[in-house]
Protein backbone atom coordinates (compact mmCIF):
# COMPACT_ATOMS: atom_id res chain seq x y z
CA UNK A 1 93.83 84.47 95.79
CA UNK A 2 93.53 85.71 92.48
CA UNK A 3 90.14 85.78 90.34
CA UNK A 4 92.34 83.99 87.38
CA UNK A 5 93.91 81.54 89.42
CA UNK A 6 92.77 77.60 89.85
CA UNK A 7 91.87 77.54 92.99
CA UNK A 8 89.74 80.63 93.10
CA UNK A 9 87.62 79.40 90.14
CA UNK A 10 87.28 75.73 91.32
CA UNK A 11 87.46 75.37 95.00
CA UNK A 12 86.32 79.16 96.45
CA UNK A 13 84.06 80.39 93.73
CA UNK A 14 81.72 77.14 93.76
CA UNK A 15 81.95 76.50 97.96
CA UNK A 16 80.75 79.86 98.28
CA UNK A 17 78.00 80.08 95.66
CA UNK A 18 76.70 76.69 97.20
CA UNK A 19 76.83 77.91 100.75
CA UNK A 20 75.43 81.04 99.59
CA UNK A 21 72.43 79.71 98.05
CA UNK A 22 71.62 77.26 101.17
CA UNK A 23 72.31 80.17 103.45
CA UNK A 24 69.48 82.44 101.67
CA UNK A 25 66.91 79.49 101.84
CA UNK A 26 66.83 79.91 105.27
CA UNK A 27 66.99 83.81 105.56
CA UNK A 28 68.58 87.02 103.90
CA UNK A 29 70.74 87.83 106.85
CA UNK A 30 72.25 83.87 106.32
CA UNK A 31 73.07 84.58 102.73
CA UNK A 32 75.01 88.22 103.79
CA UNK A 33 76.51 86.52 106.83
CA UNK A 34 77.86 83.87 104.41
CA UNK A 35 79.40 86.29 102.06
CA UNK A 36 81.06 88.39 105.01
CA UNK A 37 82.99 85.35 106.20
CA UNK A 38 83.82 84.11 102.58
CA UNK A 39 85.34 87.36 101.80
CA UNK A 40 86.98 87.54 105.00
CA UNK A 41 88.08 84.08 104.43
CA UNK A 42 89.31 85.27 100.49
CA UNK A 43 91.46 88.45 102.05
CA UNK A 44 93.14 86.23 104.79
CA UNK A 45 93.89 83.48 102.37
CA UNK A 46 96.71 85.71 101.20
CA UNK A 47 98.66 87.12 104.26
CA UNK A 48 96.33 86.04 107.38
CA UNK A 49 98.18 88.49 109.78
CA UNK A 50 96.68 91.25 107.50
CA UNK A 51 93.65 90.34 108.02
CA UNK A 52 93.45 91.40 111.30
CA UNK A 53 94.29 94.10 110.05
CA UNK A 54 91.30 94.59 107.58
CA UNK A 55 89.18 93.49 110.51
CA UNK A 56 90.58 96.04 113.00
CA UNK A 57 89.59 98.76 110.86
CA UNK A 58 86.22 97.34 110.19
CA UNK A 59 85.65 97.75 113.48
CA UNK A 60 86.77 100.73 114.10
CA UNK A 61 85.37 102.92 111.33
CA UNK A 62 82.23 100.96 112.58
CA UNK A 63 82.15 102.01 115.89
CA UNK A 64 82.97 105.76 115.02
CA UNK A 65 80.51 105.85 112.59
CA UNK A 66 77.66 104.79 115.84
CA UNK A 67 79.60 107.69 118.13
CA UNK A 68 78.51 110.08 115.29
CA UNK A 69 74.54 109.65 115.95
CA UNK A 70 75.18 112.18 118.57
CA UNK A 71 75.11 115.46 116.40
CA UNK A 72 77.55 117.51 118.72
CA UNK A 73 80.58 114.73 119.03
CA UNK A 74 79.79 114.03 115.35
CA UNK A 75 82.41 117.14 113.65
CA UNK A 76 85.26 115.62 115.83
CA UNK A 77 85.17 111.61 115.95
CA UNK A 78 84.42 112.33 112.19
CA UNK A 79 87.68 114.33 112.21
CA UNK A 80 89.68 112.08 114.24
CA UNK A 81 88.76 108.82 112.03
CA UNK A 82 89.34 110.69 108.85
CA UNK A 83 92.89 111.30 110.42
CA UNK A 84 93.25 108.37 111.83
CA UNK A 85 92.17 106.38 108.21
CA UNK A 86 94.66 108.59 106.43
CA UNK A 87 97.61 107.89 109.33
CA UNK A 88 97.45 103.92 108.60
CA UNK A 89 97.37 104.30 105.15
CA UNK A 90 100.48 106.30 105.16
CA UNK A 91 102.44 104.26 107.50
CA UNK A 92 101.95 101.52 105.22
CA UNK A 93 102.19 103.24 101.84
CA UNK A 94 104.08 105.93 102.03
CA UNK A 95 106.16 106.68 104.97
CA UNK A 96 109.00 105.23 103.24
CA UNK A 97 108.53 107.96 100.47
CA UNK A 98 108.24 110.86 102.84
CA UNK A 99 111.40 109.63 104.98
CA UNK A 100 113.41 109.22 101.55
CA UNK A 101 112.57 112.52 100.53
CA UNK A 102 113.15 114.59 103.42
CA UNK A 103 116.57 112.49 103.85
CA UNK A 104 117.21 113.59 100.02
CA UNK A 105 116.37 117.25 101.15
CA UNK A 106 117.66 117.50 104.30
CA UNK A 107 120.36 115.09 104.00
CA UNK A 108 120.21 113.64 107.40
CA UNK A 109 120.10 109.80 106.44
CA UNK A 110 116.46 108.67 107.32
CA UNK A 111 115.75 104.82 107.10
CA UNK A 112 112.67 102.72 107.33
CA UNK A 113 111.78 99.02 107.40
CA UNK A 114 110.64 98.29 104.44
CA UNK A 115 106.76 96.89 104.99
CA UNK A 116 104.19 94.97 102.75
CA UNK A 117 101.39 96.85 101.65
CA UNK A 118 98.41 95.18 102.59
CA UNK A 119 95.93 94.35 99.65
CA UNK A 120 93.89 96.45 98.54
CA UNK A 121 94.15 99.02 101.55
CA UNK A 122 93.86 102.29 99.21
CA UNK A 123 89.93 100.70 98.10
CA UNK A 124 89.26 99.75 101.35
CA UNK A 125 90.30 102.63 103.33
CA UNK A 126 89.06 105.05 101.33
CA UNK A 127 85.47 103.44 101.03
CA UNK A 128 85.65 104.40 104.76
CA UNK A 129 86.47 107.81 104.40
CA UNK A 130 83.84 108.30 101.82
CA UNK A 131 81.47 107.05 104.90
CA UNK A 132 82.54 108.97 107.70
CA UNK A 133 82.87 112.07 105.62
CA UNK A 134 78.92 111.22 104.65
CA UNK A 135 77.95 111.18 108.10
CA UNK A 136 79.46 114.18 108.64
CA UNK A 137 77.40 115.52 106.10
CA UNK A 138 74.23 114.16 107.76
CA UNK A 139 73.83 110.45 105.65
CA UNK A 140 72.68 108.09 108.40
CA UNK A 141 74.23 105.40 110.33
CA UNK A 142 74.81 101.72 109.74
CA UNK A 143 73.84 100.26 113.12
CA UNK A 144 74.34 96.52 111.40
CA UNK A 145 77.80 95.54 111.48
CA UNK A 146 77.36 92.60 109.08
CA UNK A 147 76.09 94.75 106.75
CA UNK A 148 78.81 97.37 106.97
CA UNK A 149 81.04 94.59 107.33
CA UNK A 150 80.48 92.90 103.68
CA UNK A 151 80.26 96.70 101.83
CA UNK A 152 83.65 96.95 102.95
CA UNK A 153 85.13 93.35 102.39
CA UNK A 154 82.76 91.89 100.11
CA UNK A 155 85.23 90.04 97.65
CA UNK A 156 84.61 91.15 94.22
CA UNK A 157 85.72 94.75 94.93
CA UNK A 158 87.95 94.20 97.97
CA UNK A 159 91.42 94.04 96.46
CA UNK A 160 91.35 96.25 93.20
CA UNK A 161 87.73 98.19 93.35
CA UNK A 162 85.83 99.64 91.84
CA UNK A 163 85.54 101.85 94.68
CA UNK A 164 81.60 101.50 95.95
CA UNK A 165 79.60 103.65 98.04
CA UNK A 166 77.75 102.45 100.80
CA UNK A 167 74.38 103.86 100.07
CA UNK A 168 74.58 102.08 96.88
CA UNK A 169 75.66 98.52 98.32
CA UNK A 170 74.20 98.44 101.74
CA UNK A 171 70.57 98.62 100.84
CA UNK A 172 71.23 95.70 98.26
CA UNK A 173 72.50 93.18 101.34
CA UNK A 174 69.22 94.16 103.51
CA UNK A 175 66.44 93.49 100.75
CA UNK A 176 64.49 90.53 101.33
CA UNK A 177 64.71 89.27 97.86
CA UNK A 178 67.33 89.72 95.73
CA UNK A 179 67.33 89.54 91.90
CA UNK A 180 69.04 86.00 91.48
CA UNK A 181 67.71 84.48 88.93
CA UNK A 182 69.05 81.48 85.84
CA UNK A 183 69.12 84.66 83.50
CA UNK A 184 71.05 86.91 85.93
CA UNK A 185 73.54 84.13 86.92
CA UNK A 186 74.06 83.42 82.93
CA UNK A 187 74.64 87.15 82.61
CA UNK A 188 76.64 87.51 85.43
CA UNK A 189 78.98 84.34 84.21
CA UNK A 190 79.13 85.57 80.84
CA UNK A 191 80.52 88.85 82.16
CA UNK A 192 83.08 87.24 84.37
CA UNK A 193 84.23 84.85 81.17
CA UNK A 194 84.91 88.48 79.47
CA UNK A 195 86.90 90.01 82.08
CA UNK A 196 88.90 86.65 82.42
CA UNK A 197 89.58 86.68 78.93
CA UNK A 198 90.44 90.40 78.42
CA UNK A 199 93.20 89.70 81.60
CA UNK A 200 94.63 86.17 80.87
CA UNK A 201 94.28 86.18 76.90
CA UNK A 202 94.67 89.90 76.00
CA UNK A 203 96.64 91.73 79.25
CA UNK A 204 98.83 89.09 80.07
CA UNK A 205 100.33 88.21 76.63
CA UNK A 206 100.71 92.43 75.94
CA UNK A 207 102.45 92.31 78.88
CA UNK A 208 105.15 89.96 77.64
CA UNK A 209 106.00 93.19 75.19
CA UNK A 210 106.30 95.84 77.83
CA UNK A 211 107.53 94.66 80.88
CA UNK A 212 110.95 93.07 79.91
CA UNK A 213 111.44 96.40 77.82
CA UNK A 214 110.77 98.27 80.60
CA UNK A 215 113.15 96.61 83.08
CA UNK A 216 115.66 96.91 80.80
CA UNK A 217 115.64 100.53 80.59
CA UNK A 218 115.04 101.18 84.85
CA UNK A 219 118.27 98.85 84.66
CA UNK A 220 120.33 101.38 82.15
CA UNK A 221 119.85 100.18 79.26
CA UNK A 222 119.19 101.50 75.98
CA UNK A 223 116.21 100.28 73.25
CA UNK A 224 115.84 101.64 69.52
CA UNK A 225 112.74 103.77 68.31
CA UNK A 226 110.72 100.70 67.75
CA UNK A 227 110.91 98.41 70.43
CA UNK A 228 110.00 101.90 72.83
CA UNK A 229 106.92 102.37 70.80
CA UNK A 230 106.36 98.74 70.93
CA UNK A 231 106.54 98.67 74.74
CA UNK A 232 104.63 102.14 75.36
CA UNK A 233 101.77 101.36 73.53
CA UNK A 234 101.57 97.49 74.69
CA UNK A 235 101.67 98.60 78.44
CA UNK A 236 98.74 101.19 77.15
CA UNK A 237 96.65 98.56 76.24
CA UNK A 238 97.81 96.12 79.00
CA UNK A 239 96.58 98.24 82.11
CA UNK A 240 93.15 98.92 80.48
CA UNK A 241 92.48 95.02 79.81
CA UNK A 242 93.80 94.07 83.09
CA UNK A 243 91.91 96.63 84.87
CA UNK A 244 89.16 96.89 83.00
CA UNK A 245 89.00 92.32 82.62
CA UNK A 246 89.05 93.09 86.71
CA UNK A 247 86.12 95.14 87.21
CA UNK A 248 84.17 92.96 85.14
CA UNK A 249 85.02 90.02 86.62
CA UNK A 250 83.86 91.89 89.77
CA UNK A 251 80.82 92.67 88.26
CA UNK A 252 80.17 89.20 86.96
CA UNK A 253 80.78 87.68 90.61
CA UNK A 254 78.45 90.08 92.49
CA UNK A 255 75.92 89.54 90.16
CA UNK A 256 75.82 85.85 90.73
CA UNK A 257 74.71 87.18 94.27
CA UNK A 258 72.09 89.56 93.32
CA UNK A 259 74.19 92.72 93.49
CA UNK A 260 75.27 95.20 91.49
CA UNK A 261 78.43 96.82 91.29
CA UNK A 262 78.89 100.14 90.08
CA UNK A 263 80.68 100.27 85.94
CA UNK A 264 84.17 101.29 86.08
CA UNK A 265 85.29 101.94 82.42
CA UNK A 266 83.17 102.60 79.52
CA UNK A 267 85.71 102.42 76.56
CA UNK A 268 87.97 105.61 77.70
CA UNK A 269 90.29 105.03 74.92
CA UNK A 270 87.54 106.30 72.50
CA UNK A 271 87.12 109.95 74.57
CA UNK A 272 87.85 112.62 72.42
CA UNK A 273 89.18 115.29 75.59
CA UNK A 274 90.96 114.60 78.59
CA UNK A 275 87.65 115.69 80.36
CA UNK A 276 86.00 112.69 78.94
CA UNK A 277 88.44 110.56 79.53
CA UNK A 278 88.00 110.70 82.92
CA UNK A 279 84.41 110.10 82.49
CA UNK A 280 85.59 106.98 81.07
CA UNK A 281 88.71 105.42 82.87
CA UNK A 282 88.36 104.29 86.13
CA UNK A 283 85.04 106.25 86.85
CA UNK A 284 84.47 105.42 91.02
CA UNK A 285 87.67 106.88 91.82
CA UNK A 286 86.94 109.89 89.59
CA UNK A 287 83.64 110.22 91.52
CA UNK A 288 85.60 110.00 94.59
CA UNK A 289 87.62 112.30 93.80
CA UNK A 290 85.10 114.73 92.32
CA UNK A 291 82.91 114.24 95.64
CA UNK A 292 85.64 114.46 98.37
CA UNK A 293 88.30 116.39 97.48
CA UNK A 294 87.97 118.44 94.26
CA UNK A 295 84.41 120.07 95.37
CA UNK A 296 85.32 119.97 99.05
CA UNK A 297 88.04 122.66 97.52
CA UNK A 298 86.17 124.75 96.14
CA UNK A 299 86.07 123.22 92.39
CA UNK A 300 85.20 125.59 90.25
CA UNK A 301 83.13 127.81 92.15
CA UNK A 302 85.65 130.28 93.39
CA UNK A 303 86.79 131.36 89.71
CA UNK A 304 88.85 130.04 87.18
CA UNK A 305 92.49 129.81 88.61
CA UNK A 306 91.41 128.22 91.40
CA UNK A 307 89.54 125.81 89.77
CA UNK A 308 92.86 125.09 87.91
CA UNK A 309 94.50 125.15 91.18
CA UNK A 310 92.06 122.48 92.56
CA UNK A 311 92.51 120.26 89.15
CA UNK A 312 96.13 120.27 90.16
CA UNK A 313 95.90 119.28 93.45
CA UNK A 314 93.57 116.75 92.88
CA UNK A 315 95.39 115.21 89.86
CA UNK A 316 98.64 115.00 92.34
CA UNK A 317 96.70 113.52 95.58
CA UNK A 318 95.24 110.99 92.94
CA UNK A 319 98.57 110.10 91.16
CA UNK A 320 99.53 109.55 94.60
CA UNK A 321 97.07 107.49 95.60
CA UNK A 322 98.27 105.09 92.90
CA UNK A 323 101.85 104.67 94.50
CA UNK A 324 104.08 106.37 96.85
CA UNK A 325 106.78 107.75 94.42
CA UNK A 326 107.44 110.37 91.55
CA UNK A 327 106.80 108.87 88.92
CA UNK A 328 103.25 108.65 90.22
CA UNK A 329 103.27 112.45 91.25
CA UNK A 330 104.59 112.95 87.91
CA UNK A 331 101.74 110.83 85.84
CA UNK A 332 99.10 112.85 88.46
CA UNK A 333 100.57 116.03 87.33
CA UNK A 334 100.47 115.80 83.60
CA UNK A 335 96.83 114.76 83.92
CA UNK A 336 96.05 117.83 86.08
CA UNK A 337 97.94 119.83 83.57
CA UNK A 338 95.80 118.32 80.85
CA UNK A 339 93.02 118.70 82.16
CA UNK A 340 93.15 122.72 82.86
CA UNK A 341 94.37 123.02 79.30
CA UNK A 342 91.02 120.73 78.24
CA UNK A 343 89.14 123.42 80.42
CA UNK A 344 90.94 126.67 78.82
CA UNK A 345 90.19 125.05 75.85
CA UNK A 346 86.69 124.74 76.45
CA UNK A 347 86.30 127.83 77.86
CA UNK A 348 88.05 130.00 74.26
CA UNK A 349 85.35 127.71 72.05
CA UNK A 350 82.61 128.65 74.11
CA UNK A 351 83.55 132.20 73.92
CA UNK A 352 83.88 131.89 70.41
CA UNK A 353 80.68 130.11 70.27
CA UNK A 354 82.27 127.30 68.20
CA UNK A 355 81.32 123.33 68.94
CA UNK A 356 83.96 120.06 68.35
CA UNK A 357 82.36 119.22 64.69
CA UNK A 358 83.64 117.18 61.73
CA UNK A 359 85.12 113.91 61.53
CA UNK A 360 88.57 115.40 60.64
CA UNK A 361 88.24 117.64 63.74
CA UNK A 362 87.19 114.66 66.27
CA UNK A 363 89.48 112.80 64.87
CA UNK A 364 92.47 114.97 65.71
CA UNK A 365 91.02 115.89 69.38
CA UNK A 366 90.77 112.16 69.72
CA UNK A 367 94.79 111.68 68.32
CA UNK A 368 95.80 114.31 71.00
CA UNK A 369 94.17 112.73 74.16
CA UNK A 370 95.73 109.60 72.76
CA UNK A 371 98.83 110.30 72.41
CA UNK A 372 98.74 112.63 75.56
CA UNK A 373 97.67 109.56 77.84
CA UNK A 374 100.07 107.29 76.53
CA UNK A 375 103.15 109.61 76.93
CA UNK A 376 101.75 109.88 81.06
CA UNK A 377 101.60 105.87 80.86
CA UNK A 378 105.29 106.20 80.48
CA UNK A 379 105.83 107.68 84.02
CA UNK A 380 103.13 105.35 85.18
CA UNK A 381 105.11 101.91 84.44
CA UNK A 382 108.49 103.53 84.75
CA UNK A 383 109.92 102.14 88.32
CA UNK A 384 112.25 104.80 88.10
CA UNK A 385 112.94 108.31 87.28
CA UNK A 386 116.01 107.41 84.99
CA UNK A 387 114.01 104.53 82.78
CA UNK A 388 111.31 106.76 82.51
CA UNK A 389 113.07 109.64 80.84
CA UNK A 390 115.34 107.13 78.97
CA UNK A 391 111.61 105.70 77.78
CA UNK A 392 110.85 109.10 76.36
CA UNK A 393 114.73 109.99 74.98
CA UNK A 394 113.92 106.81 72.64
CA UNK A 395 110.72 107.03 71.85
CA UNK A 396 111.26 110.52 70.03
CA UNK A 397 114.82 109.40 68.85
CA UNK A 398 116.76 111.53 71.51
CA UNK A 399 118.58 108.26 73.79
CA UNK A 400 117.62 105.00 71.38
CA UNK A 401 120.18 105.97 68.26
CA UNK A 402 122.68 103.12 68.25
CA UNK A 403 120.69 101.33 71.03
CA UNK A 404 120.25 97.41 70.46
CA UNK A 405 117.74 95.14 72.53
CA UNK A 406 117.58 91.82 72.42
CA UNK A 407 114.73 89.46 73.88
CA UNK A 408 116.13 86.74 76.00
CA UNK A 409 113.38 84.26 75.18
CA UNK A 410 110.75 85.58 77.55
CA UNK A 411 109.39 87.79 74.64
CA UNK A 412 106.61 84.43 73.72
CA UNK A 413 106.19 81.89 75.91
CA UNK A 414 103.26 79.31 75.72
CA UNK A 415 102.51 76.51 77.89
CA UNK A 416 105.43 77.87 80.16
CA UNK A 417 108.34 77.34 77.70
CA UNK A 418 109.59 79.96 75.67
CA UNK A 419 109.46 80.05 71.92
CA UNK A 420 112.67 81.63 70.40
CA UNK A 421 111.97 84.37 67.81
CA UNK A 422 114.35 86.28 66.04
CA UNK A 423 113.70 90.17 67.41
CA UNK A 424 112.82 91.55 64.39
CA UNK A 425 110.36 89.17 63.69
CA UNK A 426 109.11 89.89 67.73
CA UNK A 427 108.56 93.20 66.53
CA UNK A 428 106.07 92.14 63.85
CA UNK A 429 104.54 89.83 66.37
CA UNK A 430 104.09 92.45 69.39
CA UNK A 431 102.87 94.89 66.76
CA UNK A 432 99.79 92.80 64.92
CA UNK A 433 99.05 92.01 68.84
CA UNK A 434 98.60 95.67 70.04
CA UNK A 435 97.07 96.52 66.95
CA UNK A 436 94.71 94.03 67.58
CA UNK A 437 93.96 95.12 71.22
CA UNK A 438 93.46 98.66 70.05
CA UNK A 439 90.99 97.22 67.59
CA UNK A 440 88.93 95.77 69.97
CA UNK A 441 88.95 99.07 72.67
CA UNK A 442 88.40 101.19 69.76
CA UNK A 443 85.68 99.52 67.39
CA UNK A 444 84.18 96.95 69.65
CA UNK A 445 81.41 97.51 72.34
CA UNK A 446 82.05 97.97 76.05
CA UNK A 447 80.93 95.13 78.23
CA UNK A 448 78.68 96.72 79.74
CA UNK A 449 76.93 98.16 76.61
CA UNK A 450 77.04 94.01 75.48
CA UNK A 451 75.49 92.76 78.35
CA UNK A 452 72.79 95.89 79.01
CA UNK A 453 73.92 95.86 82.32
CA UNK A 454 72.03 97.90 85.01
CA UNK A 455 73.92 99.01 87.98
CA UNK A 456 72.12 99.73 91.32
CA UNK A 457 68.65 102.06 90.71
CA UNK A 458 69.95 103.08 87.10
CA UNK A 459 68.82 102.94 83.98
CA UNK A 460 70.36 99.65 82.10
CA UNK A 461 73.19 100.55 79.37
CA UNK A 462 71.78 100.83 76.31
CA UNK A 463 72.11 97.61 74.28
CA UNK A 464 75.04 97.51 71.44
CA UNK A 465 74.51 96.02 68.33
CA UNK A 466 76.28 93.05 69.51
CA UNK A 467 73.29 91.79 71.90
CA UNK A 468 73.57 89.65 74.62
CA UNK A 469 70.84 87.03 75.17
CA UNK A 470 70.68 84.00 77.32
CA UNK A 471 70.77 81.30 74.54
CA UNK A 472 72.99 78.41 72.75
CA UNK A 473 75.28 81.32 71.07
CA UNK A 474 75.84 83.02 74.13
CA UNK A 475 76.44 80.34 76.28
CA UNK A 476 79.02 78.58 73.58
CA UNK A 477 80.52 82.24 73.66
CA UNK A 478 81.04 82.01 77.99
CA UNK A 479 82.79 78.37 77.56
CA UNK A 480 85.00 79.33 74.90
CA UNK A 481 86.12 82.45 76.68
CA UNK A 482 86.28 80.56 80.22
CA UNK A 483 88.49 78.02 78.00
CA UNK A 484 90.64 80.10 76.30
CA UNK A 485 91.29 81.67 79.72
CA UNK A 486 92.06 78.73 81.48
CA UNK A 487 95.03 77.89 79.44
CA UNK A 488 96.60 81.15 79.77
CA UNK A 489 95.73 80.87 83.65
CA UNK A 490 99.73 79.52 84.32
CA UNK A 491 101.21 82.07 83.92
CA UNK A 492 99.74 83.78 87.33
CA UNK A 493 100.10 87.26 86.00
CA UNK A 494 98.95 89.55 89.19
CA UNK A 495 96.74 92.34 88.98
CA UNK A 496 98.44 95.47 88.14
CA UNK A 497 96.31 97.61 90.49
CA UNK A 498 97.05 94.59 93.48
CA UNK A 499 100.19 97.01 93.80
CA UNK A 500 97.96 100.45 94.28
């Protein structure tokens, strides 16, 4: 069930709000046990056969988590359910990758069934790990299954994050008031008619300029100079309005419940290092990262080529958590790569005692992480090795000289029937469009920032100059978006991080 889908914003969305909001009359505990089946309900209402799945390993993290109060079992069950975590996930993700590749090296022909990956099982398993590992370290133990139940499943962050914590979502379902209030619902909508608008208006129509493009060259083809540049850059901005439009809609949904949801982006595209962009893009899984595997190895405590060491292996295990093949080892790679030149970097300008200053010299630090993250997008999108590197032949003239593309029709399309353009005129189009998106990731406000939005016992973003407030303006702003959105809503766009 998708957030930008019909029934999600017109049958599920309003059932559960109502039921929610009866349920809490009575009691707290009514209002949490409401949202646990709700999101159960919202998981199984794609593929109900995975949802026993979900709710198998509820349980069982669960239960192991309650066999760790006893401080001498508690090194081994945690152990054993970190292994045991990490063993489903693979089976499902990535077991054909590792039996391709050791048939490729070995060649002893290896085959396996293909499987579907469950939703969202990379968020959801790994918000497990995070807990089990915290026990380990001596955090204490949910004893109330409803509770641990909903920080898992709880539907705005089940399928595509952000990845929460549960010391930061658990004590929010156990208060006995909650801050729902008119304001915090208008907020809270407002937010959610962003996010639907940066996915259904903004991703969604970028999209139409990257992934035919893109298909064509995993396919063989060839594309000029242009159209690779057009593509490139239009998947660039497509993957940070989808997944950014996601995480605030998540956002905007929890709050309508009273909770808050950690930020996930705060306009990366704007960083001026590869250090800060990872401040930036996709933040909880940077945190997760950071937390439970970079300073579990060491990080940069045991000198500086082991810190680059542990930036590499980090980089890799997180490109990896994005999808089992090389193209994701690949994009994981180039960003551990960047980031231990970012850190030599740093280190020669501190030895030199010299700060980034000057417009000219931000500016160009800012040009380089650019155009640095959109060369990794390439390997990113690229569903194989071949259209990846044909990607890159054209977009620096090497493989596009001679090359010819033309659209098929599926370049525009509105109201689901295509509108014929002539591809040189496409061009024009695709490129006032992406210029346009750039404009707003690069000169606008971040959401957040907007809205002032406070996550869980933080300080509230500081307010832009563009200042929400719940008036006339504001709420004229929330309908138009919410419209806009709704006419885009056919084309049923999933998602790009459903697939990770």
């Amino acid at each position: 069930m998708l957030f930008s889908s019909y029934t999600f914003l017109f049958q599920f969305l309003p059932a559960t709000v109502l039921a929610f909001l009866a349920a809490r009359r009575h009691s707290p505990r009514a209002g949490i046990l409401v949202l646990a089946g709700a999101s159960l309900f919202f998981y199984g209402a794609w593929q109900p056969v995975y949802l026993l799945l979900l709710i198998a390993s509820v349980a069982l993290n669960f239960s192991l988590g309650l066999g760790m109060e006893d401080p001498l079992r508690r090194p081994a069950i945690g152990a054993f359910g970190v292994a045991l975590n990490l063993a489903l996930l693979c089976y499902f993700k990535y077991m054909g990758f590792i039996l391709e590749t050791v048939s490729m090296v070995s060649g002893i022909p290896l085959t396996f069934s293909d499987v579907v990956l469950p939703l969202g099982i990379s968020f959801f398993t790994f918000q497990q790990i995070a807990y089990l590992v915290d026990i380990m370290r001596g955090a204490k133990v949910e004893r109330d299954i409803v509770s641990y139940t909903l920080f898992v499943c709880f539907f705005p962050h089940l399928i595509a994050g952000p990845l929460v914590h549960h010391a930061e979502m658990i004590p929010q379902f156990k208060r006995s008031r909650t801050g729902r209030s008119a304001v915090l619902a208008a907020r809270g909508l407002a937010i959610f008619a962003a996010g639907l608008f940066k996915k259904v208006v903004i991703a969604d129509n970028l999209a139409q300029f990257a992934s035919p493009v893109f298909a064509h060259l995993d396919a063989g083809g060839g594309i000029p100079t242009s159209w690779a540049w057009l593509a490139t850059l239009a998947y660039t901005l497509q993957i940070y309005f989808d997944f950014s439009g996601y995480s605030d809609m998540a956002i905007g949904l929890a709050l309508l419940f009273g909770i808050r949801l950690p930020v996930n982006f705060r306009s990366p595209y704007k960083a001026v290092s590869i250090i800060e962009f990872w401040r930036r893009w996709h933040i909880t899984l940077s945190r997760f990262l950071r937390d439970y595997l970079y300073i579990p190895l060491g990080g940069n405590r045991l000198g500086k080529q082991r810190r680059y060491a542990n930036l590499m292996v980090t980089m890799l295990l997180g490109g990896l958590w994005h999808g089992a093949g090389w193209n994701f080892l690949i994009w994981g790679g180039l960003h551990g790569l960047y980031l231990s030149i970012n850190h030599l970097w740093h280190d020669w300008r501190s030895s030199k005692k010299r700060a980034l200053s000057g417009l000219t010299e931000k500016g160009l630090s800012w040009a380089i992480t650019l155009f640095a993250v959109v060369i990794a997008w390439v390997f990113f999108r690229a569903k194989t090795m071949a259209g990846a590197w044909k990607m890159l032949g054209s977009l620096f003239g090497f493989d596009g000289a001679g090359a010819t593309y033309e659209p098929t029709g599926v370049a525009l399309r509105m109201m689901d029937l295509p509108i014929l353009v002539r591809p040189e005129r496409l061009l024009l189009i695709g490129g006032g469009m992406v210029a346009l998106a750039f404009a707003i990731a690069l000169f606008l406000p971040n959401v957040s920032q907007i809205f002032g939005y406070r996550e869980y016992r933080r300080s509230p973003e500081p307010y832009a100059s563009v200042r929400w407030h719940p008036n006339t303006a504001w709420a004229l702003f929330t309908a138009l978006a919410l419209s806009s959105s709704l006419f885009g809503m056919w084309q049923r766009l999933e998602f790009l991080y459903f697939q990770f």
